[in-house]
C-alpha atoms as a PDB file:
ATOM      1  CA  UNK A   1      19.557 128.736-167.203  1.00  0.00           C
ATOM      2  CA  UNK A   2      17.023 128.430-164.765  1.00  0.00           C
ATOM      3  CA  UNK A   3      17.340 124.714-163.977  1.00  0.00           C
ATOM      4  CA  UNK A   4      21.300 125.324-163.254  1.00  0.00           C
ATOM      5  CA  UNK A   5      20.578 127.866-160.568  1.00  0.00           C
ATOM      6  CA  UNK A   6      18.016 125.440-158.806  1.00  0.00           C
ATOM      7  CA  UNK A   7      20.910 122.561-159.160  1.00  0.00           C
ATOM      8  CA  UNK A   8      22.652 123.366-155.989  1.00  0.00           C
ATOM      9  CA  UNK A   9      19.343 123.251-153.870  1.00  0.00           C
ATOM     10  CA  UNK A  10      18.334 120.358-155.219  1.00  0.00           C
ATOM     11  CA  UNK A  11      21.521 118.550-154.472  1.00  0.00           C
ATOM     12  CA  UNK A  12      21.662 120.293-150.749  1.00  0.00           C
ATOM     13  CA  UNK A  13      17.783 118.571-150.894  1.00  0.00           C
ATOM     14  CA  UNK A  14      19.024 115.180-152.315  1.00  0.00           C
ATOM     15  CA  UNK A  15      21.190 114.668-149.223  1.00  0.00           C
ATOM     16  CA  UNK A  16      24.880 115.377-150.732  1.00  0.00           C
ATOM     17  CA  UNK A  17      26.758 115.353-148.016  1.00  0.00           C
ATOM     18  CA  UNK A  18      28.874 118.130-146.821  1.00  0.00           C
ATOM     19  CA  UNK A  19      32.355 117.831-144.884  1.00  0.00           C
ATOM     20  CA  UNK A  20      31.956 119.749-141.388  1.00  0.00           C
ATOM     21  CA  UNK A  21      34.364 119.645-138.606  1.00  0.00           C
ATOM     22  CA  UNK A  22      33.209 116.695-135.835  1.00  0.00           C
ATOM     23  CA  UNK A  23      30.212 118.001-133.541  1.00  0.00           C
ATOM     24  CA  UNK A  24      31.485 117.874-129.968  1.00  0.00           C
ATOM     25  CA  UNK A  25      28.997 115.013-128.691  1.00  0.00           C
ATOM     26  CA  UNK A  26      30.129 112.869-131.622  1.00  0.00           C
ATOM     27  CA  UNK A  27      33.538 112.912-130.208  1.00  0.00           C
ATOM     28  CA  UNK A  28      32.527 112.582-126.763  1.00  0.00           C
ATOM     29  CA  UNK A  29      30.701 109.528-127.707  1.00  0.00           C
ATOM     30  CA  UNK A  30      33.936 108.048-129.388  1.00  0.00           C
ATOM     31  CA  UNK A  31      35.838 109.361-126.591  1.00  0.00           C
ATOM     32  CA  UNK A  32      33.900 107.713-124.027  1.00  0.00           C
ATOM     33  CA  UNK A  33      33.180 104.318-126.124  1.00  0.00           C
ATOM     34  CA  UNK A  34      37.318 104.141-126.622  1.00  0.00           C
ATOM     35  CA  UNK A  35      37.391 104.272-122.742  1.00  0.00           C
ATOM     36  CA  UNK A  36      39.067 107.654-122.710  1.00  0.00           C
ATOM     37  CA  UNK A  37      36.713 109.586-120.880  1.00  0.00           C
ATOM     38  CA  UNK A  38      38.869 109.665-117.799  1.00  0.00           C
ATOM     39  CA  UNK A  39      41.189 111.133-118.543  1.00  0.00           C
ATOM     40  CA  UNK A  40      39.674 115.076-117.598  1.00  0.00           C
ATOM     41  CA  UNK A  41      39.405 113.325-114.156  1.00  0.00           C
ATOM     42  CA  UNK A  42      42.533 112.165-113.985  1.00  0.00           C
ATOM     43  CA  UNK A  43      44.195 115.491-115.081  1.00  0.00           C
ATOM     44  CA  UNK A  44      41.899 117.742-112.757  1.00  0.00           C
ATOM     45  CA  UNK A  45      43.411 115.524-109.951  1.00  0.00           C
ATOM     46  CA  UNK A  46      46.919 116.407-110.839  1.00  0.00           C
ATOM     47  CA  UNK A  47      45.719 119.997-111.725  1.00  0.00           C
ATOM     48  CA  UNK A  48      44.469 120.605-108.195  1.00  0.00           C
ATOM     49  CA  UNK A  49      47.689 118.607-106.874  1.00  0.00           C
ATOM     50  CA  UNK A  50      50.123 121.204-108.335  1.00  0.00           C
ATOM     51  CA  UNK A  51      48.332 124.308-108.116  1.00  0.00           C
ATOM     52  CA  UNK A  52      48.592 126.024-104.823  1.00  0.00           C
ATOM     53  CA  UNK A  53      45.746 127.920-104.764  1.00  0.00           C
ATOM     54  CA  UNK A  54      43.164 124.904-105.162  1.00  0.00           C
ATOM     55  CA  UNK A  55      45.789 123.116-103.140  1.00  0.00           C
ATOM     56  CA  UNK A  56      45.179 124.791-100.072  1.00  0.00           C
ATOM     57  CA  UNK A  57      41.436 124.502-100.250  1.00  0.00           C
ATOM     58  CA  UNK A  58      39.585 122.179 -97.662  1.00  0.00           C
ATOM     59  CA  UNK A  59      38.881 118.431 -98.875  1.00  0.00           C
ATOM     60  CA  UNK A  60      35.163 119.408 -99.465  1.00  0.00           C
ATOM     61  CA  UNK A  61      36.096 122.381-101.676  1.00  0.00           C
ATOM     62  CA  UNK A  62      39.077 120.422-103.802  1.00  0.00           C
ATOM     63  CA  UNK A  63      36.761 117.678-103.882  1.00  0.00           C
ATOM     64  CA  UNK A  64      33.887 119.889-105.351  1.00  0.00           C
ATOM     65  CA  UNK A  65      36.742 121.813-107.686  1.00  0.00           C
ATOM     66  CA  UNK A  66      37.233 117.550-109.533  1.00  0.00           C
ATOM     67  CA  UNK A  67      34.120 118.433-111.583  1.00  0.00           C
ATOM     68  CA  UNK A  68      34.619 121.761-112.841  1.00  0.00           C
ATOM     69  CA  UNK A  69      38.433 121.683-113.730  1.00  0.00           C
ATOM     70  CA  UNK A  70      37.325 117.797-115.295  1.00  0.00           C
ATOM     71  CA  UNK A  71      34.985 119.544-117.485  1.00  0.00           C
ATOM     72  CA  UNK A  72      37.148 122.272-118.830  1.00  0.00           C
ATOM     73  CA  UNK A  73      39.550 119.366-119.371  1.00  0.00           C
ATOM     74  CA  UNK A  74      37.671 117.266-121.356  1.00  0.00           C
ATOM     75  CA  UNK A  75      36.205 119.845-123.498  1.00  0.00           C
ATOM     76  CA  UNK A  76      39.724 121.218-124.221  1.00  0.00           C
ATOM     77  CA  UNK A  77      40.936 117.144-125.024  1.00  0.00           C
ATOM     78  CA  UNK A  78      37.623 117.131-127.324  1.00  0.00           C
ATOM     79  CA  UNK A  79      38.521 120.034-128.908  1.00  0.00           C
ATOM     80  CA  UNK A  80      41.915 119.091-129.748  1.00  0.00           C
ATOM     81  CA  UNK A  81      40.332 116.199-131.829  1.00  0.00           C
ATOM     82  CA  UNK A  82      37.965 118.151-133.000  1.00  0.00           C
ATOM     83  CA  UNK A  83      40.034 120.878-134.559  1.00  0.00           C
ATOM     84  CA  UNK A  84      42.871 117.778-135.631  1.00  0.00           C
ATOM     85  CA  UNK A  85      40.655 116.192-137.098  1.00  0.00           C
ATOM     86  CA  UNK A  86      39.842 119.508-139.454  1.00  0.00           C
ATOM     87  CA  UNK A  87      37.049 120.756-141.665  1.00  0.00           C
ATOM     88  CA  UNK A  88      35.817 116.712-142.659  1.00  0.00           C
ATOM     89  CA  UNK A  89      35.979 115.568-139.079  1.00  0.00           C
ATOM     90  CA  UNK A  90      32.206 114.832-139.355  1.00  0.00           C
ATOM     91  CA  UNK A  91      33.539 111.673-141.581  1.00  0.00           C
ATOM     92  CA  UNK A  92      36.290 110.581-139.563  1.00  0.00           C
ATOM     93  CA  UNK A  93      33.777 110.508-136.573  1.00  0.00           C
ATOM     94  CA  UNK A  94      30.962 108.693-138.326  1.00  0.00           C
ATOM     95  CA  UNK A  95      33.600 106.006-140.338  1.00  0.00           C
ATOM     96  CA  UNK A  96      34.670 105.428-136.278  1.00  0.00           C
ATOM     97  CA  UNK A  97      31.386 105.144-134.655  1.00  0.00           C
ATOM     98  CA  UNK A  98      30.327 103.068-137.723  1.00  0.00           C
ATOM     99  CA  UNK A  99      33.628 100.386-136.919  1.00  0.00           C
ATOM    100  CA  UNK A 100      33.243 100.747-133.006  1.00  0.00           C
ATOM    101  CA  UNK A 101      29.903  98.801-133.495  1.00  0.00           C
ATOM    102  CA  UNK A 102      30.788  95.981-134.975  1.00  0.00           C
ATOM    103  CA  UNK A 103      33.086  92.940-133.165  1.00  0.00           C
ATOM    104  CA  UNK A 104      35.926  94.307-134.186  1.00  0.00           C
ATOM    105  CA  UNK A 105      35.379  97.531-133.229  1.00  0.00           C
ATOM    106  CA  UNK A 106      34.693  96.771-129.903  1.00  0.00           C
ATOM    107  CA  UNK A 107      37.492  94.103-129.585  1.00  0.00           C
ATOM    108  CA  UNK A 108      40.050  97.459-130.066  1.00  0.00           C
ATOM    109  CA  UNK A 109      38.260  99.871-127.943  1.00  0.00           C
ATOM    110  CA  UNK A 110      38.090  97.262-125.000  1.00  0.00           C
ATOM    111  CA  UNK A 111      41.757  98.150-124.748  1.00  0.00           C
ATOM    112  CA  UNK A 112      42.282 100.851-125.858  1.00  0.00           C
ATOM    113  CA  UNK A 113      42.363 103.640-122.660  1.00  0.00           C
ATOM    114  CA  UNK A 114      45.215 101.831-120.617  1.00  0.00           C
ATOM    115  CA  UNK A 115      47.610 100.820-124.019  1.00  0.00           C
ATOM    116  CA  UNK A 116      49.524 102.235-127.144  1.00  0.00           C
ATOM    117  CA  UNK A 117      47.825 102.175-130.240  1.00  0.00           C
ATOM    118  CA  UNK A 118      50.250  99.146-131.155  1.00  0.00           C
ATOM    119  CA  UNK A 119      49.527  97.242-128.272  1.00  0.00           C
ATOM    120  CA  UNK A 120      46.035  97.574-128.361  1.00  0.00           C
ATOM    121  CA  UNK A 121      45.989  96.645-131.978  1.00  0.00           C
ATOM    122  CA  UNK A 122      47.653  93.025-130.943  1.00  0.00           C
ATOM    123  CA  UNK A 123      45.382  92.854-127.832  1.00  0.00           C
ATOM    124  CA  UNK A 124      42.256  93.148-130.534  1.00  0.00           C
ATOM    125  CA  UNK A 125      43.312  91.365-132.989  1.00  0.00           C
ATOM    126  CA  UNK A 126      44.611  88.323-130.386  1.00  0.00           C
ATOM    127  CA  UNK A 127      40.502  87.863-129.668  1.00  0.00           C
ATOM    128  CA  UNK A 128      39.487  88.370-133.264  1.00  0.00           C
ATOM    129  CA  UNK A 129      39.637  85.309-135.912  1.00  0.00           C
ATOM    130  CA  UNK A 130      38.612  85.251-139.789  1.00  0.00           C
ATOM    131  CA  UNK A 131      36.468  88.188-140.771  1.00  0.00           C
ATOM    132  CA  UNK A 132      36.549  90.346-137.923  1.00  0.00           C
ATOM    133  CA  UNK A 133      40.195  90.640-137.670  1.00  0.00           C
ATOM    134  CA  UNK A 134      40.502  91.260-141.620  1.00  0.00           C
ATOM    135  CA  UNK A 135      37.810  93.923-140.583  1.00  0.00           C
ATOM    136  CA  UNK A 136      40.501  94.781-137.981  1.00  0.00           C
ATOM    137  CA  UNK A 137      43.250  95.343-139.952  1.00  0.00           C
ATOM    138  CA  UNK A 138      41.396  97.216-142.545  1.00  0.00           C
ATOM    139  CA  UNK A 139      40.296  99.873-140.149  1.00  0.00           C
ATOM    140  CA  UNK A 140      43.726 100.046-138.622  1.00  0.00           C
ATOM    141  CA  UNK A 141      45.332 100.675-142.035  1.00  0.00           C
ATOM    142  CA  UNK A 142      42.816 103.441-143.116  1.00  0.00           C
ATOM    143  CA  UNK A 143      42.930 106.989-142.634  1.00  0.00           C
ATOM    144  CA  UNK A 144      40.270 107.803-140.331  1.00  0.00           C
ATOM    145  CA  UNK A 145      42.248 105.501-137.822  1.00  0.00           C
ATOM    146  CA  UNK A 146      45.294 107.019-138.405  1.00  0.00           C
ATOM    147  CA  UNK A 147      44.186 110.495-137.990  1.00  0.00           C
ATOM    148  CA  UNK A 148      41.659 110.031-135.107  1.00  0.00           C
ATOM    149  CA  UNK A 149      45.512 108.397-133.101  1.00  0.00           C
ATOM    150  CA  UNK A 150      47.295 111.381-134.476  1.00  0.00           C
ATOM    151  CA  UNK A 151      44.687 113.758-133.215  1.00  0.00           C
ATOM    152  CA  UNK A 152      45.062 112.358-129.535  1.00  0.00           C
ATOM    153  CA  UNK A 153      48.610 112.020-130.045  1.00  0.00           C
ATOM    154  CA  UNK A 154      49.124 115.742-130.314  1.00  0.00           C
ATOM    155  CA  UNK A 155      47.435 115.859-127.340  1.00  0.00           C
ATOM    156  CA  UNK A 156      45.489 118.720-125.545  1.00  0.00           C
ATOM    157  CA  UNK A 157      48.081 121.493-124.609  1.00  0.00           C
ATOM    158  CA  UNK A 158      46.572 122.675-120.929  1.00  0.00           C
ATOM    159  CA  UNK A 159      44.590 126.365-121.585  1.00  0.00           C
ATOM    160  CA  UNK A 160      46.894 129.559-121.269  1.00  0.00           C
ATOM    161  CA  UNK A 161      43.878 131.129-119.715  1.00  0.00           C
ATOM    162  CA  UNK A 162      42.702 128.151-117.176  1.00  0.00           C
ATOM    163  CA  UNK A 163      42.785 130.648-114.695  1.00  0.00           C
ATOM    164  CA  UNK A 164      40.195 132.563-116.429  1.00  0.00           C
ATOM    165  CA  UNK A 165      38.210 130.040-117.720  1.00  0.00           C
ATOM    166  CA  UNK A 166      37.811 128.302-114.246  1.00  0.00           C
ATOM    167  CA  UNK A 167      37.185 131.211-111.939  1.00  0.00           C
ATOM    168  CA  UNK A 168      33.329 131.297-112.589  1.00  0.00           C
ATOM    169  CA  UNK A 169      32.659 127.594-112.910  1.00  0.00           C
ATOM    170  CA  UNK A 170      34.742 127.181-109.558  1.00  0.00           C
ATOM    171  CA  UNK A 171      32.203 129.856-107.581  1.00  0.00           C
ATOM    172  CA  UNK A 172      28.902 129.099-109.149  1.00  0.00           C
ATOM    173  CA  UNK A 173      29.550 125.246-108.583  1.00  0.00           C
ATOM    174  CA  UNK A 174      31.376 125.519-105.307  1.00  0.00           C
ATOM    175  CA  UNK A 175      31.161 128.720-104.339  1.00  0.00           C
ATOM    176  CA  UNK A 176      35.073 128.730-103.912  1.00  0.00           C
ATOM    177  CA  UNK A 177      35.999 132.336-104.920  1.00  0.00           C
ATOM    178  CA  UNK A 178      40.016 132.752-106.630  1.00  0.00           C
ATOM    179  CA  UNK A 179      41.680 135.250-108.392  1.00  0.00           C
ATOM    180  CA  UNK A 180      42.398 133.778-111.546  1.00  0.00           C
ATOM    181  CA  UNK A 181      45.889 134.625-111.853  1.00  0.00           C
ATOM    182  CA  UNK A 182      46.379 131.915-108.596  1.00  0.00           C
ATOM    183  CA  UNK A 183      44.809 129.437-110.974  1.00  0.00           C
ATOM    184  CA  UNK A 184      47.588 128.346-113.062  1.00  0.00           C
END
């Protein structure tokens, strides 16, 4: 009886792996190797564009705001994978990392930021001959590649409480002092 208490330590001991949602530097790392690490700069331009408040700031002061309002953006697009990708997301992450290495892993992520999934997947494959583009169209057909597209697919939806969540980042790193209500 004794032995079948101990059995779940020893298994935790033996290195059984557990499902865990993806940690958030494992997705940043498949984020950035996919060429998609732009994209919080990109929105915290347009962010500043339409919202009067940061708007009306000096140059100096919107220019300073690009960081924080990036940031906030790319931890809410990495959290959108993250909590897609569910409770296993650990595995999805890993299987992707593991494929981004090889040839044909980095023949689809050199296209990858600027296309569709479909046209990226003829761009990689175009380069790729014999092996690596069965490799290819293995990893394009399996799950973790499906659900990693779906998870960006869904897309981040832009915080209900940016105001909020922006207000203190904006005056420690700039020193630029709004109400958070005008961020919106």
């Amino acid at each position: 009886m004794r032995s079948l208490a101990l059995l779940p330590l020893l298994w935790g001991v033996a290195g059984v792996a557990q499902a865990a949602p993806a940690a958030d530097a494992d997705v940043a790392a498949v984020v950035k190797t996919l060429g998609l690490g732009t994209l919080g700069t990109t929105m915290a331009s347009l962010v500043i564009d339409t919202t009067p408040a940061l708007k009306a700031l000096p140059d100096p002061d919107q220019q300073c705001a690009q960081a924080p309002v990036r940031d906030l953006l790319d931890a809410q697009f990495r959290g959108s994978i993250i909590t897609g990708l569910g409770s296993d997301g650990d595995a999805v992450i890993a299987e992707w990392s593991r494929f981004l290495a090889t040839p044909a892993g980095k023949a689809l992520a050199s296209g990858f930021a600027n296309s569709t999934p479909e046209n990226t997947e003829a761009k990689a494959a175009a380069g790729l001959a014999g092996p690596d583009r069965a490799q290819l169209a293995a990893f394009i057909g399996s799950p973790a590649y499906r659900r990693l597209v779906a998870s960006f697919e869904s897309g981040p939806a832009m915080p209900e409480d940016l105001g909020a969540q922006l207000a203190k980042p904006l005056q420690d790193q700039c020193r630029i002092v709004l109400n958070p209500d005008d961020i919106s």
